[in-house]
N, C-alpha and C. Protein backbone atom coordinates (compact mmCIF):
# COMPACT_ATOMS: atom_id res chain seq x y z
N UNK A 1 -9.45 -4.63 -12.38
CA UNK A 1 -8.83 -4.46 -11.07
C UNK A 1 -8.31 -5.81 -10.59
N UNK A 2 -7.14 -5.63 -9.55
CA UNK A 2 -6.46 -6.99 -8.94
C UNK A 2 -5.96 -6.21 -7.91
N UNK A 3 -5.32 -7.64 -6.76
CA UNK A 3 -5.08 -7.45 -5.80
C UNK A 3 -3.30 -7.56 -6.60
N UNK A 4 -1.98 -7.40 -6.11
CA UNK A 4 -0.81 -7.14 -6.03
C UNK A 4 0.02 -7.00 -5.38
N UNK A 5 1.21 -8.25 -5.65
CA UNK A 5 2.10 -8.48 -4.91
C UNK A 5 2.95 -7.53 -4.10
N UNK A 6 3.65 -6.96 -3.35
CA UNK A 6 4.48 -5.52 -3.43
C UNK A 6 5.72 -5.81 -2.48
N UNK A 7 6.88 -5.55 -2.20
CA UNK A 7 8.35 -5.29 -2.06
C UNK A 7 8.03 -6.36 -0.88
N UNK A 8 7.30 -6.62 0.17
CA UNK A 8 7.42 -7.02 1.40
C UNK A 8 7.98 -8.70 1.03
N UNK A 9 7.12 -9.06 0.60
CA UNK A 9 7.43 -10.45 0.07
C UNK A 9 8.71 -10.88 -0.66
N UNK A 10 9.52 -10.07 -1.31
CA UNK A 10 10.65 -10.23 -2.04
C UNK A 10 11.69 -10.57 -0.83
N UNK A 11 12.12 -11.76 -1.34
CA UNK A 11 12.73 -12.53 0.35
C UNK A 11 12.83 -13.17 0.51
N UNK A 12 11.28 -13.29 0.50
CA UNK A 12 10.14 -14.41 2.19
C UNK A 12 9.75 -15.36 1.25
N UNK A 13 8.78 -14.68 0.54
CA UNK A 13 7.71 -15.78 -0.53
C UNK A 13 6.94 -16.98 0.34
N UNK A 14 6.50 -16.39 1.45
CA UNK A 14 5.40 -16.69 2.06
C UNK A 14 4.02 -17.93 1.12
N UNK A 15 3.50 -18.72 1.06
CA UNK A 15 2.45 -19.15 0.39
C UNK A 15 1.20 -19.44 0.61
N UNK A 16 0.85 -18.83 2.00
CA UNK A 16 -0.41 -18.92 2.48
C UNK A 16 -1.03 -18.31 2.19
N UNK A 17 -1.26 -17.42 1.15
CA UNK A 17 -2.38 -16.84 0.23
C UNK A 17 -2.70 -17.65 -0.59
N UNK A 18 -1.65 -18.43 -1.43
CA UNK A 18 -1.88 -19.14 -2.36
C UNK A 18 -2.98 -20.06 -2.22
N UNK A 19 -2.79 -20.54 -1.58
CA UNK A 19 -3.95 -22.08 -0.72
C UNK A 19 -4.88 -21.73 -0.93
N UNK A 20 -5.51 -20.64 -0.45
CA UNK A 20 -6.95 -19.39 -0.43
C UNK A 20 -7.40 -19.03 -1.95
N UNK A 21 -6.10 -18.91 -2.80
CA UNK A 21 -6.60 -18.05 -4.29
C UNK A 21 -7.73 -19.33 -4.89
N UNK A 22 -8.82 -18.68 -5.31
CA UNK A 22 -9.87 -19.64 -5.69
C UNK A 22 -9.89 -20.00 -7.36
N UNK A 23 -8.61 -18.75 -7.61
CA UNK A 23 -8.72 -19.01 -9.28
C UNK A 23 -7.45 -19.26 -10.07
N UNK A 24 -5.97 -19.53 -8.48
CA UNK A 24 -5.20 -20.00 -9.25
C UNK A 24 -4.34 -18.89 -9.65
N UNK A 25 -4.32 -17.58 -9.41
CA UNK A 25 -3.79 -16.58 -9.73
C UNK A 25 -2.72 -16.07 -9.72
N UNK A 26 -1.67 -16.92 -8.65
CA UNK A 26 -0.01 -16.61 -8.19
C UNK A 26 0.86 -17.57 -9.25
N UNK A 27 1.60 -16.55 -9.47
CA UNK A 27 2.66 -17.15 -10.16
C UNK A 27 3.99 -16.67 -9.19
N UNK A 28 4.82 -17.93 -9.83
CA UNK A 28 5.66 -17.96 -8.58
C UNK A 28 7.33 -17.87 -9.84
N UNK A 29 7.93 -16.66 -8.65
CA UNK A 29 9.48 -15.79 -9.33
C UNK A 29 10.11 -16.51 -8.30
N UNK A 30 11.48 -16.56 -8.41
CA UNK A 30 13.05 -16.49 -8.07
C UNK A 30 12.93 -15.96 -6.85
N UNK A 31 12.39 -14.90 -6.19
CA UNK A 31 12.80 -14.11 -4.97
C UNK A 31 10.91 -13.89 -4.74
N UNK A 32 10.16 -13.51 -5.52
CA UNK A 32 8.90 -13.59 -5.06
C UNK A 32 7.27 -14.21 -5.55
N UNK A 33 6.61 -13.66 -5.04
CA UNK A 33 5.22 -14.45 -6.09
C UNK A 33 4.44 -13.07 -6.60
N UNK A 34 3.57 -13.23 -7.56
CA UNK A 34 3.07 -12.61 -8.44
C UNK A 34 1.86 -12.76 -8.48
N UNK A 35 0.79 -11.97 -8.68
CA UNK A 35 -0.41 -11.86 -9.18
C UNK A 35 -0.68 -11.84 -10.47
N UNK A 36 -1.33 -12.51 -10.83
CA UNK A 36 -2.04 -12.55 -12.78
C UNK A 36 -3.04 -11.87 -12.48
N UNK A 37 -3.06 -10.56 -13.15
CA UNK A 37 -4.80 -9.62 -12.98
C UNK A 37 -5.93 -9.96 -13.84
N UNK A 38 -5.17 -10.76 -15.13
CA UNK A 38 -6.05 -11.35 -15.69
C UNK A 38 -7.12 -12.16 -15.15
N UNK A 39 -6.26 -13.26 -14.06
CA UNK A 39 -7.10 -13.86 -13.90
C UNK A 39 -7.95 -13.66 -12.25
N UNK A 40 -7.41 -12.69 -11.71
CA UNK A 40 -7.46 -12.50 -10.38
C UNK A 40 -9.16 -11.41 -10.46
N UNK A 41 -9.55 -11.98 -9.64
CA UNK A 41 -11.61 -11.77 -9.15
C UNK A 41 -11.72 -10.95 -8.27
N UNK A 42 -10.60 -10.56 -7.67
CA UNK A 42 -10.71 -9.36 -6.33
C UNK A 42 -11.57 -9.59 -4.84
N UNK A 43 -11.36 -10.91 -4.83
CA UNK A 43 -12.27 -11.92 -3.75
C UNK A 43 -11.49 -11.49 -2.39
N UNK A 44 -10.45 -10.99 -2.16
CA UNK A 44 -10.02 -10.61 -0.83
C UNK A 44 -9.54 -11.61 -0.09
N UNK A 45 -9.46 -12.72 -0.73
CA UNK A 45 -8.88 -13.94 0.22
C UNK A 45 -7.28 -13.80 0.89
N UNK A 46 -6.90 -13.68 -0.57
CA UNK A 46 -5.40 -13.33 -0.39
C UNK A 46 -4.60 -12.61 0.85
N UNK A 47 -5.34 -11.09 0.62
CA UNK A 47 -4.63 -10.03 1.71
C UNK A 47 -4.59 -10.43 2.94
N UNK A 48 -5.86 -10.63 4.12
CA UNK A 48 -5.58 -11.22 5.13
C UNK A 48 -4.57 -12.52 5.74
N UNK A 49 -4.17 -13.20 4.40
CA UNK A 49 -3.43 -14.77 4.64
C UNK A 49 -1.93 -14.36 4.74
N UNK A 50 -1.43 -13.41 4.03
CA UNK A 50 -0.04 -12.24 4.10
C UNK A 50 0.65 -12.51 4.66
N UNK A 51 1.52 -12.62 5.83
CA UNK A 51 2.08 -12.50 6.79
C UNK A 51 3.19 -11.20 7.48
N UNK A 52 3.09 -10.82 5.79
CA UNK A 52 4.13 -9.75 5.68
C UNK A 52 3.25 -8.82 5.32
N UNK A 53 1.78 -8.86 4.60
CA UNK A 53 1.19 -7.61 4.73
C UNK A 53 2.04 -6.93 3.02
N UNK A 54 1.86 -7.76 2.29
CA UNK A 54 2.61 -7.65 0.65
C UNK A 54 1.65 -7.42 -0.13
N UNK A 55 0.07 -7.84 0.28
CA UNK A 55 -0.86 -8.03 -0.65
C UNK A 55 -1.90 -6.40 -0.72
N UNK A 56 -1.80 -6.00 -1.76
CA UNK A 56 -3.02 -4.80 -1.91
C UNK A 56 -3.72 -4.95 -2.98
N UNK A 57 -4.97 -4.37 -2.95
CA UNK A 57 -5.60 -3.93 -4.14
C UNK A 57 -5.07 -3.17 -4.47
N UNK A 58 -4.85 -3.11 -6.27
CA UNK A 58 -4.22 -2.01 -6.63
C UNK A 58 -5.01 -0.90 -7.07
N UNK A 59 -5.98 -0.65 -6.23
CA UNK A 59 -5.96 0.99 -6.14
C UNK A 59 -5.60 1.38 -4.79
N UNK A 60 -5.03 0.64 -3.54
CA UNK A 60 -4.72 0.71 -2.43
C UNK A 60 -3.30 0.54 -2.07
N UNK A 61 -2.48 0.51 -3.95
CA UNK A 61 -0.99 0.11 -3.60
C UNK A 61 -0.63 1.56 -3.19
N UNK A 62 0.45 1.43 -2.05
CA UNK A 62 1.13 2.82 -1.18
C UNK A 62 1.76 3.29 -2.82
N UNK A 63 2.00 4.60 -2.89
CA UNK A 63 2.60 5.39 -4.04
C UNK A 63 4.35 4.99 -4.12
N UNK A 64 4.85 4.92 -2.88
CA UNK A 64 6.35 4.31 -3.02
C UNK A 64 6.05 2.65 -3.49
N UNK A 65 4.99 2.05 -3.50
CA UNK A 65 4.69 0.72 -4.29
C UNK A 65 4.51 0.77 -5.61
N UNK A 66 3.72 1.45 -6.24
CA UNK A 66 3.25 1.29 -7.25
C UNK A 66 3.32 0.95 -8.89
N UNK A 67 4.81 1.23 -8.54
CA UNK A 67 5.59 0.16 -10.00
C UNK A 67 5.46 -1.22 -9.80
N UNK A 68 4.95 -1.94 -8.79
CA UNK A 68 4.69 -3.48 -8.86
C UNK A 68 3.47 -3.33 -9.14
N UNK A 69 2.75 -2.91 -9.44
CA UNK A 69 1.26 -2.68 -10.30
C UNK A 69 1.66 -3.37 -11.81
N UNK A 70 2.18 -3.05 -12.72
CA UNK A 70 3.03 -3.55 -13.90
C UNK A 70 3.69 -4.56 -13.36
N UNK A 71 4.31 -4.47 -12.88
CA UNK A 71 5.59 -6.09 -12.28
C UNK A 71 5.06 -7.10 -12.00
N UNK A 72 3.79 -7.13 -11.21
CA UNK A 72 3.04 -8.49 -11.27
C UNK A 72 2.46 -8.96 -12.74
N UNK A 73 1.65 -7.89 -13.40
CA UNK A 73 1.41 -7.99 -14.77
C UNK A 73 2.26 -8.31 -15.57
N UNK A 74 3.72 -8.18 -15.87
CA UNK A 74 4.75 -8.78 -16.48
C UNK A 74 4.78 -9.57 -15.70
N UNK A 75 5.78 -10.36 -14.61
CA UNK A 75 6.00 -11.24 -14.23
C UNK A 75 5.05 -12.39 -14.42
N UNK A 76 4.04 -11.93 -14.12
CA UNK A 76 2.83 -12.56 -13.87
C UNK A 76 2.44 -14.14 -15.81
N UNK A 77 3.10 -12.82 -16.45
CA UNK A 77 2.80 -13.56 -17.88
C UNK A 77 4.12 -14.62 -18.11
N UNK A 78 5.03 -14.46 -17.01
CA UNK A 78 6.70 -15.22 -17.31
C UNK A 78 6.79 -16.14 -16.28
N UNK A 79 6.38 -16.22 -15.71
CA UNK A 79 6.24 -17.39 -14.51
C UNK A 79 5.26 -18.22 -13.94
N UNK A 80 5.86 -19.26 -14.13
CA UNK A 80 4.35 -20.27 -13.65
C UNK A 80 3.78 -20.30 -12.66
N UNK A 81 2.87 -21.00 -12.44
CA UNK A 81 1.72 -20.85 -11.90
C UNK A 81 2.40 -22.08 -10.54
N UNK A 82 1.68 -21.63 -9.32
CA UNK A 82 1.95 -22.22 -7.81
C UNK A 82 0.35 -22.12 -7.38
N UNK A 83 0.47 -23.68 -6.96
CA UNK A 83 -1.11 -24.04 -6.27
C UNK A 83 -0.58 -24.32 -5.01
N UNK A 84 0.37 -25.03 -4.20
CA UNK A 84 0.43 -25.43 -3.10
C UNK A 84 1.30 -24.81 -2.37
N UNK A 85 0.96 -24.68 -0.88
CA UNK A 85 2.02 -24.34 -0.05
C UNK A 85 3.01 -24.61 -0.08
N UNK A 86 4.79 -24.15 0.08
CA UNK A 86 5.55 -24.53 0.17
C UNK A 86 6.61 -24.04 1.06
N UNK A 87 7.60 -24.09 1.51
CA UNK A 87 8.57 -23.38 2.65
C UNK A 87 9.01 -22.07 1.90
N UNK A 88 8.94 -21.01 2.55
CA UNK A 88 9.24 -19.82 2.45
C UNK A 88 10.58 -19.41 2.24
N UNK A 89 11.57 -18.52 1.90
CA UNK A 89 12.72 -18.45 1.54
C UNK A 89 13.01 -17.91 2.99
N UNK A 90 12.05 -17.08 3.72
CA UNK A 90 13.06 -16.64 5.17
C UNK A 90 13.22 -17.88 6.07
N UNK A 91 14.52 -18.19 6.21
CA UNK A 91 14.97 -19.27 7.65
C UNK A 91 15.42 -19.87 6.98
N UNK A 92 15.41 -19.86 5.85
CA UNK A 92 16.11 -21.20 4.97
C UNK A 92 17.67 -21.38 5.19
């Protein structure tokens, strides 16, 4: 089980979850960020830090979400890894 990125964030790319992930788990796309389930512990840090409210467990992804269940898992293996906060794509 993992927590998972989903449509809200594609945009924004918000990074105040990131700061919180204790294991390093976001990988960071073009338009959004990603969860590695591999490496992701299901610690709950993430979801509350959101801003957009992007983050679920994926057994809690909404059913119109649920193809980013896989999409973080691919993406997740193609994009590197983000430890620090950085400016968000909305306002830019």
């Amino acid at each position: 089980m993992a927590y998972v990125v989903t449509s809200p964030c594609f945009g924004c790319k918000y990074t105040d979850c990131v700061v919180v992930c204790p294991t390093d788990s976001f990988r960071e796309g073009d338009q959004m960020l990603y969860i590695d389930p591999e490496s992701c512990v299901d610690c709950d840090a993430c979801r509350p830090e959101c801003p957009v409210e992007a983050i679920y467990f994926d057994e809690n992804v909404p059913a119109a979400e649920r193809a980013f269940i896989e999409l973080n898992a691919e993406m997740a293996a193609k994009c590197p890894p983000i430890y620090e906060r950085r400016e968000p794509l909305v306002g830019r």
